[in-house]
PDB file of N, CA and C in Angstrom:
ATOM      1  N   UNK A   1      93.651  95.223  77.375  1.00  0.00           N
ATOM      2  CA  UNK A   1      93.876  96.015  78.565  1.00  0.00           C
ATOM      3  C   UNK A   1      92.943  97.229  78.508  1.00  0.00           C
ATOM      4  N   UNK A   2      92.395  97.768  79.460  1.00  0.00           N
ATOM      5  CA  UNK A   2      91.698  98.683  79.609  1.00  0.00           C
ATOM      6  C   UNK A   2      92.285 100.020  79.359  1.00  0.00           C
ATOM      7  N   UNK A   3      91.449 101.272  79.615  1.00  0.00           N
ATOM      8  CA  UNK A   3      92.273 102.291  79.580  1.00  0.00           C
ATOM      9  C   UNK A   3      92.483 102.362  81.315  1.00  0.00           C
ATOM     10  N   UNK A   4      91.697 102.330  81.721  1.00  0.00           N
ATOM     11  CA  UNK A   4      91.852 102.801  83.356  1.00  0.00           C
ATOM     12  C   UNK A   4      93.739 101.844  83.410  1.00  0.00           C
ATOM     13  N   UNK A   5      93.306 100.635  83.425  1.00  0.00           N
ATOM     14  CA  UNK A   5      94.509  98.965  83.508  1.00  0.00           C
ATOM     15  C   UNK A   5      95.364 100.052  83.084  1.00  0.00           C
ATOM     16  N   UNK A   6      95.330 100.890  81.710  1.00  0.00           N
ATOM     17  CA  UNK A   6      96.507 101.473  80.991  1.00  0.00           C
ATOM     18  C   UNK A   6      97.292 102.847  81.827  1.00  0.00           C
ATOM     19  N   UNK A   7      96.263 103.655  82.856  1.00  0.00           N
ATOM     20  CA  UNK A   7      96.441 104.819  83.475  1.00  0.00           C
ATOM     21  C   UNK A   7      97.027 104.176  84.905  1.00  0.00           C
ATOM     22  N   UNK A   8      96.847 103.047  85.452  1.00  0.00           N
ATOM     23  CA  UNK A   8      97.635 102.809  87.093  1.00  0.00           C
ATOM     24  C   UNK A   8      98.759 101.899  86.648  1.00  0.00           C
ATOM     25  N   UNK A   9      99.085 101.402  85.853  1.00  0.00           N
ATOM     26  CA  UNK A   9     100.270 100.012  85.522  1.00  0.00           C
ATOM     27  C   UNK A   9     101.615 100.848  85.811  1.00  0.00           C
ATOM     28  N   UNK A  10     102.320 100.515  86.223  1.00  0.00           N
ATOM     29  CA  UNK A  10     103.892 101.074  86.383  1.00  0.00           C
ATOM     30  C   UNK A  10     104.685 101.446  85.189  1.00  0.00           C
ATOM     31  N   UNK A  11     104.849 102.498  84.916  1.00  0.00           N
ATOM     32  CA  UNK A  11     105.406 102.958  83.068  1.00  0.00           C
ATOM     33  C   UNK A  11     106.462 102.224  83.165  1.00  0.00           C
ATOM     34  N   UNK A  12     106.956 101.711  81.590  1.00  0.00           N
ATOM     35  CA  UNK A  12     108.094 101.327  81.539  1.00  0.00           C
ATOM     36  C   UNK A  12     108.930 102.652  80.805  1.00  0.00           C
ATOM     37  N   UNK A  13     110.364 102.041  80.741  1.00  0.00           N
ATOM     38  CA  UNK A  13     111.328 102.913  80.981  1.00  0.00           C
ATOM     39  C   UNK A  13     112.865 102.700  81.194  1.00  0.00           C
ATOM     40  N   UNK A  14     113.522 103.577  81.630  1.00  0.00           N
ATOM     41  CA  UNK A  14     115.005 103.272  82.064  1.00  0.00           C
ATOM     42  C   UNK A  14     114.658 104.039  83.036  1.00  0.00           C
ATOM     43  N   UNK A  15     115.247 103.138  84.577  1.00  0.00           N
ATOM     44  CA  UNK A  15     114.503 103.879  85.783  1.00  0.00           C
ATOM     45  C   UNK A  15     116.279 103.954  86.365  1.00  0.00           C
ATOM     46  N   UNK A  16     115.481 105.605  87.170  1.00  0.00           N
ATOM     47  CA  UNK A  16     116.911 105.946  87.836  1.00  0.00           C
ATOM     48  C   UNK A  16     116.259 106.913  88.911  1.00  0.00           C
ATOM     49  N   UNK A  17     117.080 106.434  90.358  1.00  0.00           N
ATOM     50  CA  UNK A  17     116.890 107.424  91.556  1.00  0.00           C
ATOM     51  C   UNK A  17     118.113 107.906  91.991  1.00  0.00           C
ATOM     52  N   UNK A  18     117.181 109.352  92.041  1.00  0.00           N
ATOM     53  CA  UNK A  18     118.263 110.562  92.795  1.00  0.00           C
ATOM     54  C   UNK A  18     117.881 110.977  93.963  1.00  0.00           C
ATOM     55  N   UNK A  19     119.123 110.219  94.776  1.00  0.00           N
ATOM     56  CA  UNK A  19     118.804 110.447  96.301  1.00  0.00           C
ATOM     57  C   UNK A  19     119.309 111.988  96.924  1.00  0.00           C
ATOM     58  N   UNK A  20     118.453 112.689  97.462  1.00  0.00           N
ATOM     59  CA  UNK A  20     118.515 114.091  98.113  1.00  0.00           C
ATOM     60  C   UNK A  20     118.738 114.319  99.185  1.00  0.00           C
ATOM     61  N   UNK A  21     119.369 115.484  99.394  1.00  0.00           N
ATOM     62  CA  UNK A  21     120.152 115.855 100.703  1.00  0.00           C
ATOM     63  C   UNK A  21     119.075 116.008 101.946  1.00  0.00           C
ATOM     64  N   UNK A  22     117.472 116.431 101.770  1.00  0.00           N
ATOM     65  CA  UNK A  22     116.792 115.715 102.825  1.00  0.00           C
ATOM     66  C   UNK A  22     115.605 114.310 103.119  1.00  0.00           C
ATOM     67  N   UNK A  23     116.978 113.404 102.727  1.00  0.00           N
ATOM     68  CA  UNK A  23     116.902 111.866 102.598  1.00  0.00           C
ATOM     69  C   UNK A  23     115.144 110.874 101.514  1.00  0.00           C
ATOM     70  N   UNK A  24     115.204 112.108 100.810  1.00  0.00           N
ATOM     71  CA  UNK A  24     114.022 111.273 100.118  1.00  0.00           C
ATOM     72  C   UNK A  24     114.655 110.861  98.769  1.00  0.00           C
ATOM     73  N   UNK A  25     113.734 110.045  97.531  1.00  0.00           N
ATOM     74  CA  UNK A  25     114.301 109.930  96.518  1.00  0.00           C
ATOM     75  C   UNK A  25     113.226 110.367  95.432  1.00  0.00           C
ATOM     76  N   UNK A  26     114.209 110.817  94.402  1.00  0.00           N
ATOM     77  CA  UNK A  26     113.166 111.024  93.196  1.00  0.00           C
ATOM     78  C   UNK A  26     112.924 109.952  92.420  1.00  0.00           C
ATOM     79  N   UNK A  27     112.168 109.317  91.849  1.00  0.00           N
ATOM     80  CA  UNK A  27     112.182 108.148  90.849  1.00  0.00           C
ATOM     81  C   UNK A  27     112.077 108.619  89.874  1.00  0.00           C
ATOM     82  N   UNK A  28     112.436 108.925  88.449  1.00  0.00           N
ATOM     83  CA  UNK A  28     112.679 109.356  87.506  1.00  0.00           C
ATOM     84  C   UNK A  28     112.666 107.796  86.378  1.00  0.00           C
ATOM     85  N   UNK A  29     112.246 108.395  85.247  1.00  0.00           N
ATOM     86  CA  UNK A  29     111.799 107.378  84.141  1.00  0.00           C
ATOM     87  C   UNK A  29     112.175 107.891  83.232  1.00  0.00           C
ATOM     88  N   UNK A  30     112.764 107.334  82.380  1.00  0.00           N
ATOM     89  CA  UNK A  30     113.019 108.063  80.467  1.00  0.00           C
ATOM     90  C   UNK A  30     112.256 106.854  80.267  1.00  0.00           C
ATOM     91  N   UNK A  31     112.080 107.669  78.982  1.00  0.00           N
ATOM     92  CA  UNK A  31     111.129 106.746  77.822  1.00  0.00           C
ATOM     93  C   UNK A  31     111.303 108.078  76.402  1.00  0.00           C
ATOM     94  N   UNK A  32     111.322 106.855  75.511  1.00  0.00           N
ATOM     95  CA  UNK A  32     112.003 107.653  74.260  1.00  0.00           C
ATOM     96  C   UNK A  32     112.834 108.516  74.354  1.00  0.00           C
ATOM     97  N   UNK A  33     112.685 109.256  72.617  1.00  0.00           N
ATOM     98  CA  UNK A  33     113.505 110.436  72.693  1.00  0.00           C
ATOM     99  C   UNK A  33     112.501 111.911  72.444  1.00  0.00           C
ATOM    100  N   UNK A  34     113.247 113.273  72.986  1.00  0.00           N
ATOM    101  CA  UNK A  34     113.140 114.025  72.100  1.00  0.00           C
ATOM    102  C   UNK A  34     112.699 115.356  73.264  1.00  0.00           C
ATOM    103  N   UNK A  35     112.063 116.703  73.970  1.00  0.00           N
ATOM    104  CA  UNK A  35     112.098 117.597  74.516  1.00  0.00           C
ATOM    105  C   UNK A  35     111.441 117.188  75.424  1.00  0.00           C
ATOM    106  N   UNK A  36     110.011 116.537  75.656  1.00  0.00           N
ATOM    107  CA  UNK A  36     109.110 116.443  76.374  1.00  0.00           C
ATOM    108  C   UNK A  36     109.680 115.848  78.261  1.00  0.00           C
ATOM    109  N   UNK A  37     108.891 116.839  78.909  1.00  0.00           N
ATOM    110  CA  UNK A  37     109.521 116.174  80.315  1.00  0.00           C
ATOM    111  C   UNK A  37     107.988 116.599  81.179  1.00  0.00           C
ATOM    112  N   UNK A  38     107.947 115.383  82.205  1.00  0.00           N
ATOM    113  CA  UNK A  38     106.838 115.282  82.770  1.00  0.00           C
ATOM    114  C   UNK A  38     107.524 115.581  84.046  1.00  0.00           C
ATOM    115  N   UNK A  39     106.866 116.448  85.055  1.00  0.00           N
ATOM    116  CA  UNK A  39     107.219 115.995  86.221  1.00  0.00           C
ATOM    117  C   UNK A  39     106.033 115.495  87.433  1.00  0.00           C
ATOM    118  N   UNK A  40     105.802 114.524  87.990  1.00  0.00           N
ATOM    119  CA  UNK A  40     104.573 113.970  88.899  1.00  0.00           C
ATOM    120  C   UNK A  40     105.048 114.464  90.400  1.00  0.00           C
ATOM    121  N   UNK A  41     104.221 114.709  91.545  1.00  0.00           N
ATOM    122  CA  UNK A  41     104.523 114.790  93.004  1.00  0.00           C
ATOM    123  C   UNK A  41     103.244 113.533  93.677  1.00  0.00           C
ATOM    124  N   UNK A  42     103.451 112.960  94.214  1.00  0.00           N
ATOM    125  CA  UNK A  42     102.751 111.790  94.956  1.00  0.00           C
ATOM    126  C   UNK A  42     103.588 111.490  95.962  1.00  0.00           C
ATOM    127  N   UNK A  43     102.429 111.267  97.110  1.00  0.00           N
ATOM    128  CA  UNK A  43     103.138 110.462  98.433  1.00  0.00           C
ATOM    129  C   UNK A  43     102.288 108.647  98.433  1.00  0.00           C
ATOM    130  N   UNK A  44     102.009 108.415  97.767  1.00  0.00           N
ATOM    131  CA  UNK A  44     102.009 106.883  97.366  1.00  0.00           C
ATOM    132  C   UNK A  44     103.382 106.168  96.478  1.00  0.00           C
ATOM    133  N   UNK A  45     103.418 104.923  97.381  1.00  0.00           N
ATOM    134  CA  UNK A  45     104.808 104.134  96.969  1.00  0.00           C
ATOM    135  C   UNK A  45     103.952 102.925  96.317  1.00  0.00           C
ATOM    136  N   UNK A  46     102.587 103.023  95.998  1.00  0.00           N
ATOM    137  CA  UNK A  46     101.842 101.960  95.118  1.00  0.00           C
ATOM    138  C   UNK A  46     101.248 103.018  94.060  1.00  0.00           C
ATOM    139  N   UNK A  47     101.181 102.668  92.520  1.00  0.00           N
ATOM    140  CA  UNK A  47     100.718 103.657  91.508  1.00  0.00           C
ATOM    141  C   UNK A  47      99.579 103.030  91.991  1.00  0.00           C
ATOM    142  N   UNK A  48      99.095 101.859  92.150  1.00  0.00           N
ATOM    143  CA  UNK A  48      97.696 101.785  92.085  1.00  0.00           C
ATOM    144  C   UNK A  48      96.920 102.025  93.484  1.00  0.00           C
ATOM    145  N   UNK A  49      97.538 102.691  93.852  1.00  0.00           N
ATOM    146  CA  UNK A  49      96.892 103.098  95.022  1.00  0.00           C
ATOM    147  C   UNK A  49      95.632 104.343  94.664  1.00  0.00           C
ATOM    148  N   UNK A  50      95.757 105.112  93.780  1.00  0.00           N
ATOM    149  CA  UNK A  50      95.356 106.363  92.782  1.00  0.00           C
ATOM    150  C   UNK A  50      93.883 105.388  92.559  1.00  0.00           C
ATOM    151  N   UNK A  51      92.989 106.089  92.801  1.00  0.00           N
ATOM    152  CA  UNK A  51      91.520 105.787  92.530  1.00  0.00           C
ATOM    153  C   UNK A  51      90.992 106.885  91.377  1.00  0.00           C
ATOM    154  N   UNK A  52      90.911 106.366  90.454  1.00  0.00           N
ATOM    155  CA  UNK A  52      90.184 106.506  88.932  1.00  0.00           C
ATOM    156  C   UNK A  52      89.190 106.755  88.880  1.00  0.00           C
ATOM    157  N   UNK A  53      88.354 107.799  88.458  1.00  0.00           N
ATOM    158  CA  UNK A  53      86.740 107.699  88.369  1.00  0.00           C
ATOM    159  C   UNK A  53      86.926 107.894  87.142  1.00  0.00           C
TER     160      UNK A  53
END
């Protein structure tokens, strides 16, 4: 697999959405353990929609 293949593929995870009071959802991912927390903002519903240079 490439690195780019490695940067658009859909993370795996334990996936969970939290639906909000003005009707959007968050998609949220764990993966492992331990402090680290990422947070992303995107209006694409395809990861590979994201063009890589």
């Amino acid at each position: 697999m490439s690195s780019v293949d490695k940067l658009i593929r859909k993370p795996e995870g334990v996936r969970t959405f939290i639906k909000r009071p003005d009707g959007t959802d968050l998609h949220c991912i764990a993966v492992g353990e331990g402090p680290a927390v990422v947070l992303a903002h995107g209006i694409f519903k395809n990861w590979g929609a994201l063009t890589l240079c």
